[in-house]
Every structure is written in C-alpha cells, then in structure tokens.
N, C-alpha and C. Protein backbone atom coordinates (compact mmCIF):
# COMPACT_ATOMS: atom_id res chain seq x y z
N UNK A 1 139.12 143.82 81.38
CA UNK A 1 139.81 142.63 81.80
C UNK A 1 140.52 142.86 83.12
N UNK A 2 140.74 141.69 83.90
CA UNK A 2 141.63 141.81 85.22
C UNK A 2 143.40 141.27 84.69
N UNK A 3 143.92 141.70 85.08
CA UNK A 3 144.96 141.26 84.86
C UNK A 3 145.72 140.70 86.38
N UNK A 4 146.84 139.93 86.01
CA UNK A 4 147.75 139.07 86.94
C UNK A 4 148.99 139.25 86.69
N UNK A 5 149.87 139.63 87.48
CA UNK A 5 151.44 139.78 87.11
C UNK A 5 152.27 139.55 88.05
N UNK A 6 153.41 138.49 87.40
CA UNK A 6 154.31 137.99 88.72
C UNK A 6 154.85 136.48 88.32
N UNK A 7 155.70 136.67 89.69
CA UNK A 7 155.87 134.91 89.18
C UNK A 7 155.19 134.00 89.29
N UNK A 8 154.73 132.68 88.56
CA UNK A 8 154.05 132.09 88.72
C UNK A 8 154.03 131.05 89.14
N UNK A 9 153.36 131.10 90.94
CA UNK A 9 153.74 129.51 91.33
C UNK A 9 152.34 129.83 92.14
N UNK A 10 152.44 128.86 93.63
CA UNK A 10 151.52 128.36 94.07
C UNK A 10 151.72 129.86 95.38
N UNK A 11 152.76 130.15 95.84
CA UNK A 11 152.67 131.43 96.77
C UNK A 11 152.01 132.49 96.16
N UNK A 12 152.29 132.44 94.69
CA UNK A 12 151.48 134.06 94.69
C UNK A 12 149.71 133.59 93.78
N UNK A 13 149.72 132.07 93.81
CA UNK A 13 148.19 132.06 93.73
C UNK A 13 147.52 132.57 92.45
N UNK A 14 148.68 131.97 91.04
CA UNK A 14 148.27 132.47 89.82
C UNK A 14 146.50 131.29 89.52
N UNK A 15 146.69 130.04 90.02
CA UNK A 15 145.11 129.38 89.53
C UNK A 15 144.57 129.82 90.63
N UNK A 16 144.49 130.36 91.66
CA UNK A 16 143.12 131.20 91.96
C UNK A 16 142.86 132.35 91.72
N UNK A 17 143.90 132.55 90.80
CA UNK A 17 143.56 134.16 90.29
C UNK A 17 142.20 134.18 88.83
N UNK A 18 142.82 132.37 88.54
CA UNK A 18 142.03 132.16 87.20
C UNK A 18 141.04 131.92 87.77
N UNK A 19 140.24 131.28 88.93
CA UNK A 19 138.84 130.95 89.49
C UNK A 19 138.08 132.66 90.24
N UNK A 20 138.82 133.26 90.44
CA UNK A 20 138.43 134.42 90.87
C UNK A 20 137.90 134.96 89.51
N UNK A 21 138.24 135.43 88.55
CA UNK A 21 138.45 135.85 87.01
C UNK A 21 137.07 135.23 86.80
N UNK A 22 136.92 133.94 86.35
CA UNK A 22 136.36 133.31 85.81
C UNK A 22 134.47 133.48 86.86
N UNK A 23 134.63 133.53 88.07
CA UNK A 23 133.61 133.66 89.08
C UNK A 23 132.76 134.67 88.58
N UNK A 24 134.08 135.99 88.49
CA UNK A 24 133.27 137.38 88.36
C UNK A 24 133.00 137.72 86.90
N UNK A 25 133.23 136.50 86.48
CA UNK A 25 132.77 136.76 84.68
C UNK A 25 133.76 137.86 83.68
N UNK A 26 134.57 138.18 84.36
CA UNK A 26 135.68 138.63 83.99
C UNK A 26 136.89 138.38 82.89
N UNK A 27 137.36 138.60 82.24
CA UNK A 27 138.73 137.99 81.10
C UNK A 27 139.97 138.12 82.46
N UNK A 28 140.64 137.35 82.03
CA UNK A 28 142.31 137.54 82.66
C UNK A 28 143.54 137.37 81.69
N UNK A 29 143.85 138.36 81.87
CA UNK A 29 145.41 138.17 81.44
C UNK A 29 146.60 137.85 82.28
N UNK A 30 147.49 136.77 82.13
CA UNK A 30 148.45 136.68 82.98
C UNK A 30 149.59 136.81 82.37
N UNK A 31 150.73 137.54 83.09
CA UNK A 31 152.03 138.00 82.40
C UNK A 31 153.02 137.31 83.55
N UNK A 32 154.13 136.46 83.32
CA UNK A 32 154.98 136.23 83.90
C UNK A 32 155.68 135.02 83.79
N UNK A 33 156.24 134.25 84.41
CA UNK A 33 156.78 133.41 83.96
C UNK A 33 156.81 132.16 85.51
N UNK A 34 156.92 130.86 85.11
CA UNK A 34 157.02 130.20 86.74
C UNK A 34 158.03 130.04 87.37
N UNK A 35 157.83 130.07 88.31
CA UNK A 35 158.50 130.36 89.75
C UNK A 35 159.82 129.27 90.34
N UNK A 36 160.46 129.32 89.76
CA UNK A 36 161.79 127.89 90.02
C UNK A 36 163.31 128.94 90.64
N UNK A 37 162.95 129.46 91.23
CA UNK A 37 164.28 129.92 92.06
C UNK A 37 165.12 128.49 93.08
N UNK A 38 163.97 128.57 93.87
CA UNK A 38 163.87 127.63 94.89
C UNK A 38 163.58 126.06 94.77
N UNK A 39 162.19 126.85 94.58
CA UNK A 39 161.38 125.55 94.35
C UNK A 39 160.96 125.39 92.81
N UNK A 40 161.07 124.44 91.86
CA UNK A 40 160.31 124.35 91.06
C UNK A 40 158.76 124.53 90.67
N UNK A 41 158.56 125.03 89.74
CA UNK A 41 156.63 125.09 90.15
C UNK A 41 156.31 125.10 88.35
N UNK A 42 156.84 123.97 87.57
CA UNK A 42 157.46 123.85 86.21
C UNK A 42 155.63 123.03 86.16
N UNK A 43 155.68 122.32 87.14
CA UNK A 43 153.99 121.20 87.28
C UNK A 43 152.81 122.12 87.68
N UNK A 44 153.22 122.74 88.61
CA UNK A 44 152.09 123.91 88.40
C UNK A 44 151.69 124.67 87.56
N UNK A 45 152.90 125.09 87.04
CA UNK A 45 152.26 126.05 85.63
C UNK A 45 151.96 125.72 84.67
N UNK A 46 152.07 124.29 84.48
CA UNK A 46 151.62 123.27 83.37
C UNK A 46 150.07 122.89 83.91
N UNK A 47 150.05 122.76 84.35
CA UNK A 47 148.60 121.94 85.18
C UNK A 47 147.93 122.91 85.56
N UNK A 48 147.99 123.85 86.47
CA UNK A 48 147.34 124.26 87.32
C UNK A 48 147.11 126.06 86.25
N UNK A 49 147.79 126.72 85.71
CA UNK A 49 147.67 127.83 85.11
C UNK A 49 147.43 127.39 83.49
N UNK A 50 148.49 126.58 82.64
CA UNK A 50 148.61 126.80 81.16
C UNK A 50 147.45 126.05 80.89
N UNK A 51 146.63 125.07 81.41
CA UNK A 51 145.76 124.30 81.29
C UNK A 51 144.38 124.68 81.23
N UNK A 52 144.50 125.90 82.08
CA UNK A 52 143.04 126.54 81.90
C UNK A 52 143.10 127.84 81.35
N UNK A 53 143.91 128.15 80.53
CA UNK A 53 144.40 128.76 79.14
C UNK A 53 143.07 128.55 77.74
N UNK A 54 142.41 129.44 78.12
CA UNK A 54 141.42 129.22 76.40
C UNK A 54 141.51 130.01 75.66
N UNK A 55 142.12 131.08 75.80
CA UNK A 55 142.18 132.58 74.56
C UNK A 55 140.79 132.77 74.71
N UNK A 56 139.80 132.83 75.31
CA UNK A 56 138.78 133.59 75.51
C UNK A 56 138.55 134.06 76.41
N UNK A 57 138.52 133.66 77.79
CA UNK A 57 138.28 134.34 79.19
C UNK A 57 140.24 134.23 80.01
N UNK A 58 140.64 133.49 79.45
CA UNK A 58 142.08 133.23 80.50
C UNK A 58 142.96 133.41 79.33
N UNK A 59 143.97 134.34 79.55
CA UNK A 59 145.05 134.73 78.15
C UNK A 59 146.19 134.49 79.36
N UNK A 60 147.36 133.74 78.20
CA UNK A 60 148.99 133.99 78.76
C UNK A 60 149.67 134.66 78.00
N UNK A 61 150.24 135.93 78.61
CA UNK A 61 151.01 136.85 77.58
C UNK A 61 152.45 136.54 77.80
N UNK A 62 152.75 135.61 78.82
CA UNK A 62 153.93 135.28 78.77
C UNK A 62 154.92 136.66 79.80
N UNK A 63 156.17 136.55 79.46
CA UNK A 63 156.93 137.50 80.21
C UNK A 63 157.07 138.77 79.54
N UNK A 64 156.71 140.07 80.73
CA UNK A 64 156.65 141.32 79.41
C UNK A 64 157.57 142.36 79.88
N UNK A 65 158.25 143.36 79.20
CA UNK A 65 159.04 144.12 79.55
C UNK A 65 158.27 145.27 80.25
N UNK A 66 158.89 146.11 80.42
CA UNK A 66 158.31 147.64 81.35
C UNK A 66 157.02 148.29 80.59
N UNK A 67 157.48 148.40 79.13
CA UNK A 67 156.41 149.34 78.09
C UNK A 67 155.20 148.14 78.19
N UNK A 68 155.53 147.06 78.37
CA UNK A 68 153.75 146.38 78.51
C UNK A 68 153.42 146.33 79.20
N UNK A 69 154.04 145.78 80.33
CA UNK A 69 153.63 145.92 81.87
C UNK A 69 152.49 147.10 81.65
N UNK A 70 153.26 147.73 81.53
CA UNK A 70 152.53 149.47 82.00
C UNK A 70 150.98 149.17 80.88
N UNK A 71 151.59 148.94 79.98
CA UNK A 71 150.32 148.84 79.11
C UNK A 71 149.10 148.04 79.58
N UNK A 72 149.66 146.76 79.75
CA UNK A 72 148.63 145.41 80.73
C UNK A 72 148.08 146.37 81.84
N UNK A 73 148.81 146.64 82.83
CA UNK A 73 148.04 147.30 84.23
C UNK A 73 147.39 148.46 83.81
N UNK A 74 147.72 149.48 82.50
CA UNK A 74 147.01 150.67 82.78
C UNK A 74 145.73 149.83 81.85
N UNK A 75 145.57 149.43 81.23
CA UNK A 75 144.19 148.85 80.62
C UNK A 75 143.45 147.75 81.74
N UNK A 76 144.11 147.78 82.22
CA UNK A 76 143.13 146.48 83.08
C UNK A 76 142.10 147.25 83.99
N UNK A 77 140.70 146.58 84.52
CA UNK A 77 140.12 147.31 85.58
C UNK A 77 140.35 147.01 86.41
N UNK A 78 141.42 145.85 87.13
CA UNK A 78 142.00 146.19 88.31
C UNK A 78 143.19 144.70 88.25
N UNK A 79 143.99 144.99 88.83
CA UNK A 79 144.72 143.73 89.19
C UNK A 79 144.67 143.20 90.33
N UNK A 80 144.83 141.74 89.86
CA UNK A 80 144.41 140.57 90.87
C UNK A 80 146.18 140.29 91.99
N UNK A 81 145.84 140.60 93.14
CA UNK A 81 147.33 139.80 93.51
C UNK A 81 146.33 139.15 94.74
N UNK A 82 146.92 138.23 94.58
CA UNK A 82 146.29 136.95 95.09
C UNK A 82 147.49 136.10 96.08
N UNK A 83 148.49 136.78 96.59
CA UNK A 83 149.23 136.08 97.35
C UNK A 83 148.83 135.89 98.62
N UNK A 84 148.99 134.44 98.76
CA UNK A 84 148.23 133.56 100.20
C UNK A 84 146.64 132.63 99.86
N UNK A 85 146.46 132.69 99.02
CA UNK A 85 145.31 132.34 98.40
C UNK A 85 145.70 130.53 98.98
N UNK A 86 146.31 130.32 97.82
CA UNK A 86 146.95 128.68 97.83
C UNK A 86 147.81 128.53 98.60
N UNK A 87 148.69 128.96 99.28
CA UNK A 87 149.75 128.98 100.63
C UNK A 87 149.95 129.94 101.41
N UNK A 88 148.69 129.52 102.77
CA UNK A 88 148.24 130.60 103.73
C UNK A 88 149.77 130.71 104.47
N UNK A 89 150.32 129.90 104.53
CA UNK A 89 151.80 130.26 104.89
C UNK A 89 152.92 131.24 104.53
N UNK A 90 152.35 131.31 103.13
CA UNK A 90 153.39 132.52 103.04
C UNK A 90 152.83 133.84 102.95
N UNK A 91 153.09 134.54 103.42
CA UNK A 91 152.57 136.04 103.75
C UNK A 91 153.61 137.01 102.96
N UNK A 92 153.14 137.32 101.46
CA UNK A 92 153.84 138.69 101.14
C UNK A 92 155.17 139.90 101.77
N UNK A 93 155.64 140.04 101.39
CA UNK A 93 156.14 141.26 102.73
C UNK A 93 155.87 142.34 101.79
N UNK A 94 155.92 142.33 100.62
CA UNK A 94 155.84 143.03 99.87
C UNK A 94 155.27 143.14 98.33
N UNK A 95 154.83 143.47 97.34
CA UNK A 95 154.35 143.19 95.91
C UNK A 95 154.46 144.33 95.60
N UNK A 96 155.66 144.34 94.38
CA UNK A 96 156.16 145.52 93.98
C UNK A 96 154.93 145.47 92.65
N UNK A 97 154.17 144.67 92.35
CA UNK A 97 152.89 144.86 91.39
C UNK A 97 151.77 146.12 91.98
N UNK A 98 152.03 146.23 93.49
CA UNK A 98 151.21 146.84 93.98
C UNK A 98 151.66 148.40 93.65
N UNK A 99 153.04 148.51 93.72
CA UNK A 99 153.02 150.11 93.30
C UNK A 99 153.04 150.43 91.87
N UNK A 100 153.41 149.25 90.75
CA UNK A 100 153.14 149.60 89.37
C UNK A 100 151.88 149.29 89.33
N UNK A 101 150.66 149.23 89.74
CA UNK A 101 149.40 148.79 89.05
C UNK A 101 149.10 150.32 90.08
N UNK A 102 149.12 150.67 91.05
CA UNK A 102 148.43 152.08 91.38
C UNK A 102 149.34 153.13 90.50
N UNK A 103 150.41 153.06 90.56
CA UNK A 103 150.93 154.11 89.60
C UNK A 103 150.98 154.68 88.05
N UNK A 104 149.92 153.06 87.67
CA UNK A 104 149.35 153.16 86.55
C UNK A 104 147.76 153.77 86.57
N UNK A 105 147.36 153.56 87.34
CA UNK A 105 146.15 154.11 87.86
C UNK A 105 144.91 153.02 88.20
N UNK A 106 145.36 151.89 88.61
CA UNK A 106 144.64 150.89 88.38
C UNK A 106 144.57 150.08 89.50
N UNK A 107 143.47 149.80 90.17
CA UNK A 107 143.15 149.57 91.44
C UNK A 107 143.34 148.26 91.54
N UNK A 108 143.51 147.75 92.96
CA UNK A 108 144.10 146.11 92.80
C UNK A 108 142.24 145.30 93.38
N UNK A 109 142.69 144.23 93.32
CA UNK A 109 141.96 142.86 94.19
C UNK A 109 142.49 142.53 94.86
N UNK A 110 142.59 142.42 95.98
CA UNK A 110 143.95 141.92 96.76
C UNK A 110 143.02 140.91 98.05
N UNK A 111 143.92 139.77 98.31
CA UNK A 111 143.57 138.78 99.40
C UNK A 111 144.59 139.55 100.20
N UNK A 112 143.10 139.14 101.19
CA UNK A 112 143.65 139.95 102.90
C UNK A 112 144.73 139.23 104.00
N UNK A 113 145.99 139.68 103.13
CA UNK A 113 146.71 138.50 103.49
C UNK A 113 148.10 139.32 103.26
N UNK A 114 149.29 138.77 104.37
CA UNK A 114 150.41 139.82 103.97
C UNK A 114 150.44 141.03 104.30
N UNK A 115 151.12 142.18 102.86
CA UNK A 115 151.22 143.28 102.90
C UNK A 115 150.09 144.18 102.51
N UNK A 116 149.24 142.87 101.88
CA UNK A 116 148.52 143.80 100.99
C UNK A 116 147.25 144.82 102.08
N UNK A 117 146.97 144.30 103.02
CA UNK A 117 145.95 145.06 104.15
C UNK A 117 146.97 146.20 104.59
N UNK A 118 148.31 145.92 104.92
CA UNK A 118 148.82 147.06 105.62
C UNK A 118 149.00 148.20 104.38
N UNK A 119 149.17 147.98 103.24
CA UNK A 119 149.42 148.94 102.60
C UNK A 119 148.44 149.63 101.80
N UNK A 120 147.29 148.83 101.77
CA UNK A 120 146.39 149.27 100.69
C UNK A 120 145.16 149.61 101.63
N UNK A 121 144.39 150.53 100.78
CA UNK A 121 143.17 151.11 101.78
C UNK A 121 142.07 150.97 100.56
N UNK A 122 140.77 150.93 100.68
CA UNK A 122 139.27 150.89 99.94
C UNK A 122 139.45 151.96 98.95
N UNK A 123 140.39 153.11 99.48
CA UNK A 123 140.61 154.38 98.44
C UNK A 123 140.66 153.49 96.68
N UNK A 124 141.25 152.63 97.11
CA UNK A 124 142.34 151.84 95.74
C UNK A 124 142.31 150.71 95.58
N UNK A 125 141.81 150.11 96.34
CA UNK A 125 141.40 148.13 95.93
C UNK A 125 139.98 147.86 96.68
N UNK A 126 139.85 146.55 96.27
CA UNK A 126 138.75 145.98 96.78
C UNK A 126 139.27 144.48 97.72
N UNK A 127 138.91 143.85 98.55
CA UNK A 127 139.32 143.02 99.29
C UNK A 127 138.32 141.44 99.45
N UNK A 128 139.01 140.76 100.24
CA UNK A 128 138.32 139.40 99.97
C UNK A 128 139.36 138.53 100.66
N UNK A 129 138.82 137.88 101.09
CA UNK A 129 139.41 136.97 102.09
C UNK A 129 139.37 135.45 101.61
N UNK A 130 138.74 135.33 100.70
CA UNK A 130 138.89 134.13 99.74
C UNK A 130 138.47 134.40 98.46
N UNK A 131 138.83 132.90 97.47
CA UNK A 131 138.55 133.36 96.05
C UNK A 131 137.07 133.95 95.95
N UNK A 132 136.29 133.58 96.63
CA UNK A 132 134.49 133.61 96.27
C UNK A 132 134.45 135.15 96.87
N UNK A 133 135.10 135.37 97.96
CA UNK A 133 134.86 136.92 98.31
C UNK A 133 135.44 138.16 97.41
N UNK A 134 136.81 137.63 96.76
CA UNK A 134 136.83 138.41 95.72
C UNK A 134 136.46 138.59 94.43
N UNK A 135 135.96 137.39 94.43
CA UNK A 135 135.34 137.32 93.09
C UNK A 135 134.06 138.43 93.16
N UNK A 136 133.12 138.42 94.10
CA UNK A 136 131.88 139.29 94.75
C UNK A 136 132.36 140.72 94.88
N UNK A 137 133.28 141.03 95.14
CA UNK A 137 134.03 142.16 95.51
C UNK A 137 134.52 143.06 94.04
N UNK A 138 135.27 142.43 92.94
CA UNK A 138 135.68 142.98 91.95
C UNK A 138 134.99 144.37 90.67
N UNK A 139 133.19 143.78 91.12
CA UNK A 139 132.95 144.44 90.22
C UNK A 139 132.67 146.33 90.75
N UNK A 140 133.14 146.08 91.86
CA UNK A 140 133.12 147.71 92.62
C UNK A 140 134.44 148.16 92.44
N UNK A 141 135.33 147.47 92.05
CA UNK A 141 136.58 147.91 91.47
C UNK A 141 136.29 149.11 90.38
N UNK A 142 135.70 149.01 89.37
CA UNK A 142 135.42 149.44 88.66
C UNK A 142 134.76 150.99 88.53
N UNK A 143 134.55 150.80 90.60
CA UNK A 143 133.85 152.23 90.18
C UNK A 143 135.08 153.33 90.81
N UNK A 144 135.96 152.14 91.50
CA UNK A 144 137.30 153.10 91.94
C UNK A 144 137.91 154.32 91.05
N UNK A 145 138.22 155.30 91.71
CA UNK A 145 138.81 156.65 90.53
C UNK A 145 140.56 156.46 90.72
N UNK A 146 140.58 156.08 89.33
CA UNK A 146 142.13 155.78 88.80
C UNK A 146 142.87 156.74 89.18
N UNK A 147 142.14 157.81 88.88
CA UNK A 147 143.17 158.98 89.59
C UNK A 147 143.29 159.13 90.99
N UNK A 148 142.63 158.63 91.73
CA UNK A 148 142.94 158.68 92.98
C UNK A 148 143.83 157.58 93.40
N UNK A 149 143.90 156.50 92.69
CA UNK A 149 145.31 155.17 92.43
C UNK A 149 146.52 155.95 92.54
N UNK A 150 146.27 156.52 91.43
CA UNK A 150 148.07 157.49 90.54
C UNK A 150 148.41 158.30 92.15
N UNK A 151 147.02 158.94 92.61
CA UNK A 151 147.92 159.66 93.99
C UNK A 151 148.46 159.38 95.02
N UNK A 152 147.50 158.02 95.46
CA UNK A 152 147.99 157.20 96.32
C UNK A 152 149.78 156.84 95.98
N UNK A 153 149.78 155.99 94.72
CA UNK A 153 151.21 155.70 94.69
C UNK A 153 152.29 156.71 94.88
N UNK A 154 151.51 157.86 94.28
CA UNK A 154 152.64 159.30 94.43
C UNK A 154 152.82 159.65 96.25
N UNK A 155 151.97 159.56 96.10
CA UNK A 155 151.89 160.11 98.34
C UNK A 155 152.65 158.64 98.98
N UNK A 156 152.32 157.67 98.62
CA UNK A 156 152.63 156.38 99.32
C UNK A 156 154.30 155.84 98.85
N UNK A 157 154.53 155.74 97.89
CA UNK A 157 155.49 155.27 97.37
C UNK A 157 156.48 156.14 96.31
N UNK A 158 156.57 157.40 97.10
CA UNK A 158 157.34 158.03 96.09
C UNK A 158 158.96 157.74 96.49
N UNK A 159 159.65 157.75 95.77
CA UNK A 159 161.21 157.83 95.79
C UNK A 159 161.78 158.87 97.18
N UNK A 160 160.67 159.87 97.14
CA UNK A 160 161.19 160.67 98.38
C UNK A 160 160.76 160.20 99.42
N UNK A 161 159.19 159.76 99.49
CA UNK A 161 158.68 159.39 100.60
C UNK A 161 159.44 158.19 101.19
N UNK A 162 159.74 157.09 100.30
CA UNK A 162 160.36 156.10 100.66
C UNK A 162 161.55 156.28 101.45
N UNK A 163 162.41 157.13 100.67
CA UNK A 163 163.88 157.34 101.11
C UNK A 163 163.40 158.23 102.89
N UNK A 164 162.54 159.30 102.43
CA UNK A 164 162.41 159.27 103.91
C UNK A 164 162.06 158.75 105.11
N UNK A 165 160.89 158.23 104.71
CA UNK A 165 160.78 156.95 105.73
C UNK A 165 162.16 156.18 106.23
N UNK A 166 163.02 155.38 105.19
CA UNK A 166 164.46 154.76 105.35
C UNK A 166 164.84 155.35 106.22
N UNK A 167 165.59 156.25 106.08
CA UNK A 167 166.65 157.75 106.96
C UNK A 167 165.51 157.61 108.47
N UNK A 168 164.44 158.09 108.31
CA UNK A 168 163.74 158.22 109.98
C UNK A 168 163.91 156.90 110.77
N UNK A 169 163.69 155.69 109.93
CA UNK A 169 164.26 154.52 110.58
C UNK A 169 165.25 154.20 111.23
C-alpha cells in the first residue's frame, strides 16, 4: 500500500493523492485530520477525500499517534506527499513526513514542487510532476533499498547534522 500523512486540505493535495493511488493500482491509506487553522477545508475533506473512501483501495485511518505513524510509513511501499499538486501556489518549505517516512525506511512519491526536489534525491523517492507522472513513476519505488532511506535520513537529518548546519549559519 502507499500511504498519505498530514493535514488534510487542498495545499498538501490529499484527493490527488487518491487519483495517483488509484492510477497506479495501488491501496492508500490516509492518516490525518483536515486542515482549518486558517482556512477551513471541513468541504474538502467531506467531498473531495471522505467521499472517495471505499475500504478497498482508499482507507481513512483517521489521526494517529507516533507508534502508528511509524507503523503506517514503515509498512507502506512508499509515501505519497503530494504538496502543490492542487495549489501550485503553495510551495512546501518543508514536510516533516519526509524525514519520518525515510527514517522509517520508506521511500517517498513526491511532486516536484517545493522542498521536496531540494531535499530528496532518486537514492529515496521517485518523482513526477503531475498526478499521471507519478502515478507511472511509483511502481519503481518499490525497487528502492529501504535501507538506503534509513541512511539518507541518518546522514541528512540527523539531530547533529541539523544542529550543525544551524550554528554554520
């Protein structure tokens, strides 16, 4: 299965995560909850995500703590982050999904959009510039080595590396 995690509105592109899913013949699981800080997105996640909800190819697990998280991303064959998909306007700066899904060992899908090009390399995801390109793209996910995920996040995003980077700044 692919999995999806995050909040759920129209910036981070949870229903094209379900047409991507669904393209590559894939199951999805989505974990999170919708997106009303700001903006409400109470109609989106009614319409546009809970609606194409069948318990056979599209699952909602709803909001999950750390021990599932980890569980969802380390079982999945790759996670979908899909931010910019549906609002080319907003550009990521960051997706902290991106360092729990490699640190689980689990390679992403990522739209070429945002952070996700500057931070991620072929080592560890697969790419796509729209839903149809990642949909085409996903099933080479699969041949990605998880363990080479887990190192990336360790070399890329470790607590030390980070902090050092900070300080050289």
């Amino acid at each position: 299965y692919l999995v999806w995690i995050g909040r759920i509105g129209p910036k981070k592109a949870t229903a094209a995560a379900i047409r991507i899913a669904r393209l590559a013949g894939l199951p999805l699981v989505i974990a999170g909850a919708p997106e009303n800080r700001h903006h409400p997105t109470t109609g989106y996640f009614n319409d546009e995500v809970l609606a194409q909800v069948d318990e056979r190819d599209v699952f909602f697990f709803g909001v999950c703590n750390e021990a599932e998280k980890q569980e969802l991303l380390g079982g999945a064959r790759a996670t979908l982050f899909t931010t910019g998909l549906e609002r080319p306007d907003w550009a990521e700066p960051f997706g902290r999904v991106i360092m729990e899904s490699l640190a689980c060992g689990t390679p992403l899908g990522a739209h070429l959009h945002g952070s996700a090009s500057e931070v991620l390399t072929p080592e560890v995801a697969v790419f796509g510039a729209s839903v149809e390109e990642l949909a085409r793209a996903l099933p080479s996910a699969g041949a990605i080595d998880r363990g080479a995920c887990r190192r990336y996040a360790e070399r890329t995003f470790s607590r030390e590396r980070m902090a050092a980077a900070y300080a050289a700044l």
